[in-house]
N, C-alpha and C. Protein backbone atom coordinates (compact mmCIF):
# COMPACT_ATOMS: atom_id res chain seq x y z
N UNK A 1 106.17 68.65 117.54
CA UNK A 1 105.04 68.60 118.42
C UNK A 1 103.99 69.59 117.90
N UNK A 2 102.66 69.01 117.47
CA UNK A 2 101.50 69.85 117.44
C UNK A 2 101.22 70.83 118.51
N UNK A 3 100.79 72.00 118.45
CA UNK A 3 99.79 72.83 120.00
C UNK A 3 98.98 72.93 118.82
N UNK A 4 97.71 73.04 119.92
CA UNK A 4 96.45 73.59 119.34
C UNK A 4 96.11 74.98 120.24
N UNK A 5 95.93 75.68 119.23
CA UNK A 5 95.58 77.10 119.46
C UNK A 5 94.31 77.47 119.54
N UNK A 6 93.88 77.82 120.44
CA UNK A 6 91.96 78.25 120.08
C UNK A 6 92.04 79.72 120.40
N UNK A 7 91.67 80.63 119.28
CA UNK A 7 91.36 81.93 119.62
C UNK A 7 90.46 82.21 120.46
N UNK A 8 90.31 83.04 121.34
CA UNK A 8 89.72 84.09 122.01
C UNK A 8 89.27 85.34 121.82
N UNK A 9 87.87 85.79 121.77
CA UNK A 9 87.45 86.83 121.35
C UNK A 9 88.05 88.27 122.67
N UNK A 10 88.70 89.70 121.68
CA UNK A 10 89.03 90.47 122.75
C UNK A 10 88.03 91.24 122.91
N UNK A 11 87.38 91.05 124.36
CA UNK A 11 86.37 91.68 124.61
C UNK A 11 86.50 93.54 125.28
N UNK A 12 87.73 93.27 125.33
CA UNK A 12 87.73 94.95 125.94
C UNK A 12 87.60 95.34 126.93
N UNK A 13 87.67 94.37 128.49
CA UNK A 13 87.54 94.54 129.21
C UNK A 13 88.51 94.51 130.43
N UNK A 14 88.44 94.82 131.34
CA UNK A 14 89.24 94.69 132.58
C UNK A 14 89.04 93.70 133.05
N UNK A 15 90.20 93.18 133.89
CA UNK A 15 89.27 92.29 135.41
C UNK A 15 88.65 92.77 135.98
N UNK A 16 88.61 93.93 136.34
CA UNK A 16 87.62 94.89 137.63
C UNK A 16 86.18 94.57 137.03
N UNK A 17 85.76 94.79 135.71
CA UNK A 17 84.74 95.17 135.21
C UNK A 17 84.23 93.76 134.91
N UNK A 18 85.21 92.60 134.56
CA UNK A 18 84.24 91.09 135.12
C UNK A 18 83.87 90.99 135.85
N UNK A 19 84.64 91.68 137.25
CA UNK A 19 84.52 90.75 138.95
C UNK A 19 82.96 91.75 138.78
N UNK A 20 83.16 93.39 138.34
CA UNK A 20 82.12 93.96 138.94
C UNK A 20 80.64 93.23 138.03
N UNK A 21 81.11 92.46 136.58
CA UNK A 21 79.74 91.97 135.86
C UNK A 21 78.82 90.76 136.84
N UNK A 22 80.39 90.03 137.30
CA UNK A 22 79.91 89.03 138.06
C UNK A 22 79.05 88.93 139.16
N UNK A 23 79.17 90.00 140.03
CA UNK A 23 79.15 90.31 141.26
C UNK A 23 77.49 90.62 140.83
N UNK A 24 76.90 92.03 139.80
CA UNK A 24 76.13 91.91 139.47
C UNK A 24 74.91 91.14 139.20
N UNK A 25 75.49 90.33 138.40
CA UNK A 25 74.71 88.43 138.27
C UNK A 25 74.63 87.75 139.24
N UNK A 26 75.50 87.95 140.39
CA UNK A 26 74.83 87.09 141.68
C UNK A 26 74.30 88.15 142.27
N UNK A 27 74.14 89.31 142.47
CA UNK A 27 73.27 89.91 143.45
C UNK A 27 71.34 89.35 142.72
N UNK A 28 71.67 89.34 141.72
CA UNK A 28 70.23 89.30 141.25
C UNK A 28 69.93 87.48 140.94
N UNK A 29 70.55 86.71 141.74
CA UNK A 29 69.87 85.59 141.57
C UNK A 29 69.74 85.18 143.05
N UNK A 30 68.72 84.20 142.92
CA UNK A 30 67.51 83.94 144.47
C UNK A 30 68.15 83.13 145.19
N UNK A 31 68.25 83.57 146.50
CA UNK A 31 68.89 82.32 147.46
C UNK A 31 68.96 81.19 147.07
N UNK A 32 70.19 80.51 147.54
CA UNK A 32 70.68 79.23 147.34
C UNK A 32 69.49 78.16 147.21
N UNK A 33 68.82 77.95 148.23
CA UNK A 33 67.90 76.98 148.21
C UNK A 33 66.75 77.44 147.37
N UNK A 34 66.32 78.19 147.01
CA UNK A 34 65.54 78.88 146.03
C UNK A 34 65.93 78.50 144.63
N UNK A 35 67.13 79.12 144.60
CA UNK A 35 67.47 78.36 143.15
C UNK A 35 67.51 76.69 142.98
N UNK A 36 67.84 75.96 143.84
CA UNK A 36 68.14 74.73 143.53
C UNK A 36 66.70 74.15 143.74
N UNK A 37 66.07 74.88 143.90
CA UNK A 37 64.08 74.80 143.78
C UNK A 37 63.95 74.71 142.14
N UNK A 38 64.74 75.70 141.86
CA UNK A 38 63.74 76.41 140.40
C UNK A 38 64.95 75.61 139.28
N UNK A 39 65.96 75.23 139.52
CA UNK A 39 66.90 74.40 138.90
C UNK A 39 66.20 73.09 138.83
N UNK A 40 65.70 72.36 140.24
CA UNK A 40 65.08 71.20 139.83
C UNK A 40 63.91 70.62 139.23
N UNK A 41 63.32 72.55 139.28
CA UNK A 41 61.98 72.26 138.24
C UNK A 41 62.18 72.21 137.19
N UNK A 42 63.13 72.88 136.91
CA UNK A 42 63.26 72.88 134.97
C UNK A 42 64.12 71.72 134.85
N UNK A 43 65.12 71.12 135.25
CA UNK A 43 65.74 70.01 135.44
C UNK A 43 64.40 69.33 134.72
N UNK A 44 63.24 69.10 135.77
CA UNK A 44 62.13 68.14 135.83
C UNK A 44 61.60 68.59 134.31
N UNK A 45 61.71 69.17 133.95
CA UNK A 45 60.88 69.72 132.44
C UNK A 45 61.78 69.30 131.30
N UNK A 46 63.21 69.85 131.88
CA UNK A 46 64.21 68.75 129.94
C UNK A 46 63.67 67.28 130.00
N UNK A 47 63.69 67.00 131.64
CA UNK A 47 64.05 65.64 131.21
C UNK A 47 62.47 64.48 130.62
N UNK A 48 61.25 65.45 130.46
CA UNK A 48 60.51 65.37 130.72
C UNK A 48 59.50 64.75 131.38
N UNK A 49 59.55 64.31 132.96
CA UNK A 49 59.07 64.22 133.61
C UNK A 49 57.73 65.46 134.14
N UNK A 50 57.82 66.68 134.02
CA UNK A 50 56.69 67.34 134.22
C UNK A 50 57.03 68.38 132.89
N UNK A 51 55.57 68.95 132.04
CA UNK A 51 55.81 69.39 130.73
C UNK A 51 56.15 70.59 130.95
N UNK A 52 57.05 71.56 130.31
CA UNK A 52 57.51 72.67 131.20
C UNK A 52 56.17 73.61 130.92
N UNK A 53 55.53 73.71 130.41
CA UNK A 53 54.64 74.75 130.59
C UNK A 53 53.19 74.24 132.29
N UNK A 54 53.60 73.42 132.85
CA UNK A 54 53.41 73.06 134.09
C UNK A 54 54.45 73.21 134.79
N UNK A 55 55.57 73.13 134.36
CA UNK A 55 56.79 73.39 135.22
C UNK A 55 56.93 75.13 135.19
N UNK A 56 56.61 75.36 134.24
CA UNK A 56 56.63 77.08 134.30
C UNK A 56 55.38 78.19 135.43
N UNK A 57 54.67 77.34 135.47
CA UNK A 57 53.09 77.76 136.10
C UNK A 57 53.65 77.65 137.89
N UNK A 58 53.99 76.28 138.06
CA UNK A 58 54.50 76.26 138.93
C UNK A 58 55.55 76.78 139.78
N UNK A 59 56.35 77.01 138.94
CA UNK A 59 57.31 78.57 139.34
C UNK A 59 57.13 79.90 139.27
N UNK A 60 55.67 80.06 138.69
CA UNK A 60 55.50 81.48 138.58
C UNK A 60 54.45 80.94 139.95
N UNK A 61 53.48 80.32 140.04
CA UNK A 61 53.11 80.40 141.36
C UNK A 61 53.54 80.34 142.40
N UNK A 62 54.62 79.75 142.91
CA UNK A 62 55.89 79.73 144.17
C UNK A 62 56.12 81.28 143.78
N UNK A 63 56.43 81.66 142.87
CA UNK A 63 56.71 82.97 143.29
C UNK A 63 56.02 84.19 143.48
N UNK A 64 55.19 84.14 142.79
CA UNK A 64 53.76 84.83 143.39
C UNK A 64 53.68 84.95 145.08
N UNK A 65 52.64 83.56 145.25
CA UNK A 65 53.08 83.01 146.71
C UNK A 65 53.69 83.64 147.50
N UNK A 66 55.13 83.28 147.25
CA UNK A 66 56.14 83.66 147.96
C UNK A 66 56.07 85.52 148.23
N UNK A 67 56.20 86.15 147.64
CA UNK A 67 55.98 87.64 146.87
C UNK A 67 54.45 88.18 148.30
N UNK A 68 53.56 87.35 147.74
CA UNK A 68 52.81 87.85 148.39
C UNK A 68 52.69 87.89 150.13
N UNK A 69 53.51 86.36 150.39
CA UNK A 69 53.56 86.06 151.86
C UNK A 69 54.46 87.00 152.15
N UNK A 70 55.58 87.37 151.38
CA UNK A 70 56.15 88.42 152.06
C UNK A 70 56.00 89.72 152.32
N UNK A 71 54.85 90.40 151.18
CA UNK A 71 54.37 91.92 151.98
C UNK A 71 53.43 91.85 152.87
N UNK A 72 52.54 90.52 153.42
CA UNK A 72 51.37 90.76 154.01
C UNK A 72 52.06 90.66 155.70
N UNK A 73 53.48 89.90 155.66
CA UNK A 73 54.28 89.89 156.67
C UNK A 73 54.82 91.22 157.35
N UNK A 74 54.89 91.73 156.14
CA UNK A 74 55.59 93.70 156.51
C UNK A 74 54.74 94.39 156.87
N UNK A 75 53.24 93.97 156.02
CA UNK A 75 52.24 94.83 156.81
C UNK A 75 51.04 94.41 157.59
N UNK A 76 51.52 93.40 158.56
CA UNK A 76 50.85 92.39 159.06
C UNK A 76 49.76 92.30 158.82
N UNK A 77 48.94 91.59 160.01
CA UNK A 77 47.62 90.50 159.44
C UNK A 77 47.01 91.75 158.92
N UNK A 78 45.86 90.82 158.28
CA UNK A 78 44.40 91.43 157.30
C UNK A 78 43.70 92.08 158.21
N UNK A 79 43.73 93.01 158.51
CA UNK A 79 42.03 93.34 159.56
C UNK A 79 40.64 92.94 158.97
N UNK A 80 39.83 92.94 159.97
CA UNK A 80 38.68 92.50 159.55
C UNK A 80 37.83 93.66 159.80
N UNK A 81 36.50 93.99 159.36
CA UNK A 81 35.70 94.83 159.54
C UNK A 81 35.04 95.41 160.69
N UNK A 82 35.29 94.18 162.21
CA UNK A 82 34.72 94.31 163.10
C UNK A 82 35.62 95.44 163.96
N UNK A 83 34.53 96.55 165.09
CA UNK A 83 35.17 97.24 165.71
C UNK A 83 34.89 96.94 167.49
């Protein structure tokens, strides 16, 4: 009987220090529905349906946007000049 063997590189690490790489990498990616926003834009760009440098504009503006609606929320409305 043949096995096939595929090496594995030894990286030197623990489990602790995956779970803690992992854990890392999801703290810093964007809510669920956020991502499956920015997944289906670039989705939309391999397949080329929108050219990604429109698909890129468009995700930097959602996030802008977004960015901005959320500090003007913390420091509520705009005042206006009148007293």
């Amino acid at each position: 009987m043949h096995r096939v063997r595929v090496p594995t590189p030894h990286l030197g690490l623990s489990g602790h220090q995956v779970v803690d790489a992992g854990k890392a990498v999801a703290s810093s990616l964007p809510p669920p529905g956020r991502l499956a926003y920015y997944t289906g834009l670039g989705a939309l760009a391999v397949f080329g349906l929108v050219d990604w440098p429109v698909a890129a504009a468009i995700g930097v503006g959602v996030a802008v946007a977004r960015r901005a609606t959320r500090g003007r929320q913390r420091t509520g409305p705009a005042r206006t000049g009148q007293s």
